[in-house]
C-alpha atoms as a PDB file:
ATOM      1  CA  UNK A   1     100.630  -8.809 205.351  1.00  0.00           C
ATOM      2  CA  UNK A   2      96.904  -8.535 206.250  1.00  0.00           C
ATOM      3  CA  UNK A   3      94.361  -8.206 203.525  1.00  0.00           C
ATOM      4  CA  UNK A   4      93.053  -4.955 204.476  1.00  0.00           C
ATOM      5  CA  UNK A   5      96.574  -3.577 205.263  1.00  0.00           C
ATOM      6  CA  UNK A   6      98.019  -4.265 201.438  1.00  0.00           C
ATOM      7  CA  UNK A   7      94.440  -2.870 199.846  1.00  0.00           C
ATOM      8  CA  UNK A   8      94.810  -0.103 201.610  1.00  0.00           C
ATOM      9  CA  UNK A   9      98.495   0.315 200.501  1.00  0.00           C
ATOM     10  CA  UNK A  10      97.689  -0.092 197.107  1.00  0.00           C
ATOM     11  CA  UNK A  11      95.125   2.138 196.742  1.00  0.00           C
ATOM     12  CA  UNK A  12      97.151   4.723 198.591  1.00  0.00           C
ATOM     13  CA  UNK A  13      99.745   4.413 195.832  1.00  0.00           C
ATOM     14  CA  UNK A  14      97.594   4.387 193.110  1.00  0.00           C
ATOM     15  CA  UNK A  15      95.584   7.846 193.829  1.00  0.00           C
ATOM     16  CA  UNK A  16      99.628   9.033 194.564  1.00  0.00           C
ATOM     17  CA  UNK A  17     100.430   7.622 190.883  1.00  0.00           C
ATOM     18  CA  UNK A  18      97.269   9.423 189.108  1.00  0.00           C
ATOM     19  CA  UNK A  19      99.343  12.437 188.492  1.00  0.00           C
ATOM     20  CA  UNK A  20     100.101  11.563 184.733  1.00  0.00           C
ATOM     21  CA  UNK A  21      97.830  10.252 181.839  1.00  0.00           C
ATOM     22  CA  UNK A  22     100.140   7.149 181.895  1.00  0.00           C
ATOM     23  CA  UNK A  23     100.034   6.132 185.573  1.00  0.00           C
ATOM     24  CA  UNK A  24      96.605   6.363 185.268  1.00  0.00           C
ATOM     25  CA  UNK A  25      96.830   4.239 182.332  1.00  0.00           C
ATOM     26  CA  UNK A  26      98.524   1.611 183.865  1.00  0.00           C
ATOM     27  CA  UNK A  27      96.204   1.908 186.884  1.00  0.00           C
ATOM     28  CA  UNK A  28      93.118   1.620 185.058  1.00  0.00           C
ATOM     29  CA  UNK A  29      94.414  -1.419 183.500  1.00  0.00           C
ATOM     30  CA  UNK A  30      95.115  -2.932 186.731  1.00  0.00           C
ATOM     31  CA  UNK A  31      91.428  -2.100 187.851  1.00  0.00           C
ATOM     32  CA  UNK A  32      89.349  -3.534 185.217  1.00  0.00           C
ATOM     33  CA  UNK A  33      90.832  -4.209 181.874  1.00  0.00           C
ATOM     34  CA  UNK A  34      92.496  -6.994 182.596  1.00  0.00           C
ATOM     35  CA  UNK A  35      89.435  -9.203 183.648  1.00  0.00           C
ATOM     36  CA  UNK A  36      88.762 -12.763 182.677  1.00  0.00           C
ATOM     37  CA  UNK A  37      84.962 -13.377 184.068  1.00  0.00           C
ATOM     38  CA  UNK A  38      83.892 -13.148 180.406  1.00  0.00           C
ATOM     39  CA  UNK A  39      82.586  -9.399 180.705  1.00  0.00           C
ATOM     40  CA  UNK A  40      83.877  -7.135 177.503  1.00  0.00           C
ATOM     41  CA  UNK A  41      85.059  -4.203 178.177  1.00  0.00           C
ATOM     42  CA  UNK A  42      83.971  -1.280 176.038  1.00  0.00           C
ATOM     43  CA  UNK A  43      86.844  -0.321 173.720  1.00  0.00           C
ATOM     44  CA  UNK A  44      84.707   2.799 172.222  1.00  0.00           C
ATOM     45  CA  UNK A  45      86.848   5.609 173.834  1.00  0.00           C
ATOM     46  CA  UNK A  46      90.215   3.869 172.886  1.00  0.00           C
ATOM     47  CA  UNK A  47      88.836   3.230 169.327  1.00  0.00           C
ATOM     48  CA  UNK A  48      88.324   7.008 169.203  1.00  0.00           C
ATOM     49  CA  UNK A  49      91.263   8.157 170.156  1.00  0.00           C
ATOM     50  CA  UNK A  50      92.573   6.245 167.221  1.00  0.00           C
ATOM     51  CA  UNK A  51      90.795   7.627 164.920  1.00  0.00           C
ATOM     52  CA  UNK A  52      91.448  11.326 165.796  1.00  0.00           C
ATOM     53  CA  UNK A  53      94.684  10.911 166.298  1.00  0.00           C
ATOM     54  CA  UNK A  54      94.857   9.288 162.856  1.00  0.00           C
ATOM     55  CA  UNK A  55      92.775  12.005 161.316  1.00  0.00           C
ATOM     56  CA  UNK A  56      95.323  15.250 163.505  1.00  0.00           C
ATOM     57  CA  UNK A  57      98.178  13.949 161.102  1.00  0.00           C
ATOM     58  CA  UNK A  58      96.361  14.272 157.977  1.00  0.00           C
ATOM     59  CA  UNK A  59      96.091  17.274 155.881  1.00  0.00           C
ATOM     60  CA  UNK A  60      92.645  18.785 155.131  1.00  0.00           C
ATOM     61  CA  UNK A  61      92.785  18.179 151.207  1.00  0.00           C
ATOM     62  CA  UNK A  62      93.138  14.580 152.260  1.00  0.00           C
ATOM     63  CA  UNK A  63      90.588  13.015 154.046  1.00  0.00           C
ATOM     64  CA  UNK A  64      90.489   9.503 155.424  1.00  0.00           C
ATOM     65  CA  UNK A  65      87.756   6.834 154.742  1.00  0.00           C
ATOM     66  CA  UNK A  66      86.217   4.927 156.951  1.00  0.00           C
ATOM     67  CA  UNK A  67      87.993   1.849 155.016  1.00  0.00           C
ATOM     68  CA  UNK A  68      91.499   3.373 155.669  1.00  0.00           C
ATOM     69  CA  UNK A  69      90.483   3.805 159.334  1.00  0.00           C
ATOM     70  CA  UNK A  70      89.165   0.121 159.908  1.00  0.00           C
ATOM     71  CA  UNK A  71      92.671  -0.892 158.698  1.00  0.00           C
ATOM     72  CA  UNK A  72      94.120   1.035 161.102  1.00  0.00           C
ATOM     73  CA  UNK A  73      92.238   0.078 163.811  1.00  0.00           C
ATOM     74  CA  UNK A  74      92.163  -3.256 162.554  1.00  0.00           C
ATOM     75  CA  UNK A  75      88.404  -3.907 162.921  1.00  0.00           C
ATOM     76  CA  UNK A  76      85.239  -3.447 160.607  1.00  0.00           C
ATOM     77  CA  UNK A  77      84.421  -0.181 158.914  1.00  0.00           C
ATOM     78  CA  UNK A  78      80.492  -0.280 160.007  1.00  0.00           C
ATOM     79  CA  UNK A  79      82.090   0.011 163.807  1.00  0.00           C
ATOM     80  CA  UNK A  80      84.094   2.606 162.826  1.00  0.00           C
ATOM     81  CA  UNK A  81      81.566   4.720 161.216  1.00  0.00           C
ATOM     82  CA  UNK A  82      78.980   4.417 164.666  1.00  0.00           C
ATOM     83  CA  UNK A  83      81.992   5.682 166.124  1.00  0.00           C
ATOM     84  CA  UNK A  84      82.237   8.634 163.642  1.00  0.00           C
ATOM     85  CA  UNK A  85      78.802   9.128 164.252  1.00  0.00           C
ATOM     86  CA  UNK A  86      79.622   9.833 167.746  1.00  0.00           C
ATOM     87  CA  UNK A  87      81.950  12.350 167.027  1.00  0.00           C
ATOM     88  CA  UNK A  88      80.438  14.007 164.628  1.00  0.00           C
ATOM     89  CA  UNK A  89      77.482  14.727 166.380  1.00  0.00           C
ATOM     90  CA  UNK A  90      79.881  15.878 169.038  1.00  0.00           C
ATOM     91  CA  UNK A  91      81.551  18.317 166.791  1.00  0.00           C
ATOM     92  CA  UNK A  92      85.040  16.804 166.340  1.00  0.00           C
ATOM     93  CA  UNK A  93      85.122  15.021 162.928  1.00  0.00           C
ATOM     94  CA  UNK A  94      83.421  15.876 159.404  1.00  0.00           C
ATOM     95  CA  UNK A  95      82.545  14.171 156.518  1.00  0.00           C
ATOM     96  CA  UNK A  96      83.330  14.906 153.173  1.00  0.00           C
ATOM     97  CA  UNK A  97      80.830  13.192 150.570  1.00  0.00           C
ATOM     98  CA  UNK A  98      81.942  12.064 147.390  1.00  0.00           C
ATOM     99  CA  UNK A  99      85.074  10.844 145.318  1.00  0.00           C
ATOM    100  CA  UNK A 100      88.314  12.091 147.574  1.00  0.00           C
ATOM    101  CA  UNK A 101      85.846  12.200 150.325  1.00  0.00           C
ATOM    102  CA  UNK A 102      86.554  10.905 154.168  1.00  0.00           C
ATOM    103  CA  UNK A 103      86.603  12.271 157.206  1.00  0.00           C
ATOM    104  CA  UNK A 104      88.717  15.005 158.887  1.00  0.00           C
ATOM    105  CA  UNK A 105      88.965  16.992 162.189  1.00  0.00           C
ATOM    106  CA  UNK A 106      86.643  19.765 162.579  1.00  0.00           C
ATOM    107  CA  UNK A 107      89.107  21.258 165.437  1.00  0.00           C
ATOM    108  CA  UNK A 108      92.671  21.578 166.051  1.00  0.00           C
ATOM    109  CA  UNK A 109      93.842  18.250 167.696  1.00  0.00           C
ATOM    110  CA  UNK A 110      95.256  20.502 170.255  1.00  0.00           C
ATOM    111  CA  UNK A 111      91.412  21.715 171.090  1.00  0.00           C
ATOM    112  CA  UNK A 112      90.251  18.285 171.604  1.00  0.00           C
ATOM    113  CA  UNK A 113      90.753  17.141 174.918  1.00  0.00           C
ATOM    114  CA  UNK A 114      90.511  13.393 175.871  1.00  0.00           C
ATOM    115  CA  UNK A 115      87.444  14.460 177.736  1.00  0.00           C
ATOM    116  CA  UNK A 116      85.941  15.644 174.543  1.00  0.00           C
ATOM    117  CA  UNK A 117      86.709  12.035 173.273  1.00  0.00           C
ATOM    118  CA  UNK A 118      85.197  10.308 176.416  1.00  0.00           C
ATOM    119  CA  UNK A 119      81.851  12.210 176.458  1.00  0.00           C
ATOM    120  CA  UNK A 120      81.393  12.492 172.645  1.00  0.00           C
ATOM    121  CA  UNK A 121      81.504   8.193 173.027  1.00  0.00           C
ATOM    122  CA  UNK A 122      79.303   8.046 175.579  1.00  0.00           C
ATOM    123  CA  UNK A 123      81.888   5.407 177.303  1.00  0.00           C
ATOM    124  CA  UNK A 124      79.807   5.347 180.529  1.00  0.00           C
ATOM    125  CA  UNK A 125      80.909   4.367 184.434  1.00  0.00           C
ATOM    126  CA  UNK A 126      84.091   3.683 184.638  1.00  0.00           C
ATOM    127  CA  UNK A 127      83.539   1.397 187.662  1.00  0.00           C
ATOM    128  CA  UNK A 128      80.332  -0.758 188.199  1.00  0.00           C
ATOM    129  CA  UNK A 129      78.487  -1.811 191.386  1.00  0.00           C
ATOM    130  CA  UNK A 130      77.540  -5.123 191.916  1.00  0.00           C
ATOM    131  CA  UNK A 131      75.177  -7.271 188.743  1.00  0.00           C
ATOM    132  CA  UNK A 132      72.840  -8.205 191.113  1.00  0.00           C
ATOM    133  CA  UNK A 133      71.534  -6.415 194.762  1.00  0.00           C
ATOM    134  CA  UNK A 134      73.559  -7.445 198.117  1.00  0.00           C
ATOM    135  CA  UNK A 135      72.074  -9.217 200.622  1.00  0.00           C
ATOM    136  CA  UNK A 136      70.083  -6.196 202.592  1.00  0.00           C
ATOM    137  CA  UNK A 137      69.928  -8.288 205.477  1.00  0.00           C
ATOM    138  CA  UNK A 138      74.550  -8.622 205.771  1.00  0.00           C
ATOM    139  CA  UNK A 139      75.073  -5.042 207.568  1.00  0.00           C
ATOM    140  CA  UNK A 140      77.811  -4.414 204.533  1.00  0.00           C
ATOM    141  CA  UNK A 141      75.823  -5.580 201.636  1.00  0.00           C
ATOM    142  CA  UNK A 142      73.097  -3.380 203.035  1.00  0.00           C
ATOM    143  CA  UNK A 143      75.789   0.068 202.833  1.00  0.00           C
ATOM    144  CA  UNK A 144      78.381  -1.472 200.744  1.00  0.00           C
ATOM    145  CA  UNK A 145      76.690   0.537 197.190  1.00  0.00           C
ATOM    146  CA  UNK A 146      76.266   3.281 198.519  1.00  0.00           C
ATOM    147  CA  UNK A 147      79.741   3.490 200.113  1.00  0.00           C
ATOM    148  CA  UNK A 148      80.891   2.446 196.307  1.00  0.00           C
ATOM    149  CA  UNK A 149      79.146   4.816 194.902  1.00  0.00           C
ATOM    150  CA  UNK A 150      81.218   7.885 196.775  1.00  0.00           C
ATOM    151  CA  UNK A 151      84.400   6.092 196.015  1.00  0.00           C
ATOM    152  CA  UNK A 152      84.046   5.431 192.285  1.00  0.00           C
ATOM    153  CA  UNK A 153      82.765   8.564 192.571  1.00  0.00           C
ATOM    154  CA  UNK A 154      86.271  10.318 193.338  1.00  0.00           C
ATOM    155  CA  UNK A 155      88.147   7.816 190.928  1.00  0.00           C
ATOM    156  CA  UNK A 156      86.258   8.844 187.576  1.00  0.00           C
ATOM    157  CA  UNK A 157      86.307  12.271 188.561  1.00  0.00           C
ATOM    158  CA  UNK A 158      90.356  11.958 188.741  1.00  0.00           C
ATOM    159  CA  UNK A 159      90.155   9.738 185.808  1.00  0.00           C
ATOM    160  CA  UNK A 160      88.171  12.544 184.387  1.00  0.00           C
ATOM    161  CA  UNK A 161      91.049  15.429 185.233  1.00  0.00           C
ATOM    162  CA  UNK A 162      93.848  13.525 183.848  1.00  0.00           C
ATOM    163  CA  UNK A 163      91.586  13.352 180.654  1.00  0.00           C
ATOM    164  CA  UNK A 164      90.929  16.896 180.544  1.00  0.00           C
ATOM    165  CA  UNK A 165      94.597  17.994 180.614  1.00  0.00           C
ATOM    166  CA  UNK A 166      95.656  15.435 177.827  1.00  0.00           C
ATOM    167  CA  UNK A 167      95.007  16.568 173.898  1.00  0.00           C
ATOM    168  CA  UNK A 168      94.904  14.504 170.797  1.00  0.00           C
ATOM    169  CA  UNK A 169      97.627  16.612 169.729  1.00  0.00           C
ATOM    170  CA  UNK A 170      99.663  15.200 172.856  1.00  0.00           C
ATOM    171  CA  UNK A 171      98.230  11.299 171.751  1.00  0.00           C
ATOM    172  CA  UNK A 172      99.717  11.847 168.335  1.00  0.00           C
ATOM    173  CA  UNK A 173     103.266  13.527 169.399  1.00  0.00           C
ATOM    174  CA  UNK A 174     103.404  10.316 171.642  1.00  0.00           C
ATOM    175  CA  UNK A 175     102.534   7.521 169.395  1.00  0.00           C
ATOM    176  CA  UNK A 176     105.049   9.339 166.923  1.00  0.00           C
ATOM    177  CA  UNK A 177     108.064   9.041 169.370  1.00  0.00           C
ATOM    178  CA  UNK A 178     106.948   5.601 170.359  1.00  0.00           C
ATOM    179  CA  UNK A 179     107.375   4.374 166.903  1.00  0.00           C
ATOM    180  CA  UNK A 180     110.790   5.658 166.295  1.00  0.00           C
ATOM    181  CA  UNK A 181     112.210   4.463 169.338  1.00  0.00           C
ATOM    182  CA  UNK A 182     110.510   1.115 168.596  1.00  0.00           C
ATOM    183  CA  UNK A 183     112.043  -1.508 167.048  1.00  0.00           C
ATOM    184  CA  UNK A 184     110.565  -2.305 163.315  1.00  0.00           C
ATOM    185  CA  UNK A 185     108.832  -5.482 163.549  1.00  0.00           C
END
């Protein structure tokens, strides 16, 4: 099959397939997170989802610290408080000082939308242009950003939908079935 032929079917199937949060899952793992050129991906938005959904099945008398968190998420409890930060300042987690204190939802988890999430972290682009500039003397690497920049263009804002439409609530009902139809380890 020719090059251009298969892209073209593949990208064809995968704007059909960004009807659901999880084929657009699996499509945005095909489209970046799976890289190996040494480039880190930023893990900020899934991190946060984490936490919120961790916090929507607590009660309000019992807050969570950012200790209990960071064992959750299985990383250090200074990342995990920039990442409250974040949210806080974007309205969807408190703080309570003191002994009992933690953190908590400041909204329903059905109110916060995985859009809230993505903005309140600041996750950036989803796709990037080129590191360095194309050759403006190649006809394509003289048009080929710009042309980019209208495609990516149309994929975050779909990415951006299917975030919209999908609720922390929804995260935590999911991750709740998952792990009773999983296996214990």
């Amino acid at each position: 099959m020719p090059f251009a032929t298969g892209l073209s079917t593949q990208l064809c199937c995968a704007h059909v397939a960004l009807d659901n949060f999880f084929d657009l899952k699996l499509y945005w793992l095909q489209i970046g997170q799976g890289r190996r050129d040494g480039h880190t991906k930023d893990t900020r938005l899934a991190v946060a989802i984490h936490i919120l959904t961790l916090l929507a099945q607590q009660t309000e008398e019992d807050p969570l610290t950012s200790e209990r968190i960071a064992g959750s998420v299985n990383t250090n409890p200074v990342f995990i408080r920039r990442i409250l930060g974040l949210l806080s300042r974007a309205g969807l987690v408190a703080s309570q000082p003191g002994v009992g204190g933690g953190w908590r939802l400041r909204r329903d988890a059905a109110c916060i939308s995985l859009l809230d999430v993505y903005e309140a972290v600041g996750a950036g682009p989803l796709l990037a242009l080129h590191h360095s500039m194309p050759n403006p003397d190649c006809p394509i690497g003289r048009n080929i950003q710009r042309t980019l920049l209208t495609y990516f263009g149309e994929a975050e804002a779909a990415f951006k939908q299917v975030l919209a439409r999908q609720t922390i609530a929804q995260v935590l009902a999911t991750a709740q079935e998952e792990g009773r139809s999983s296996p214990s380890q």
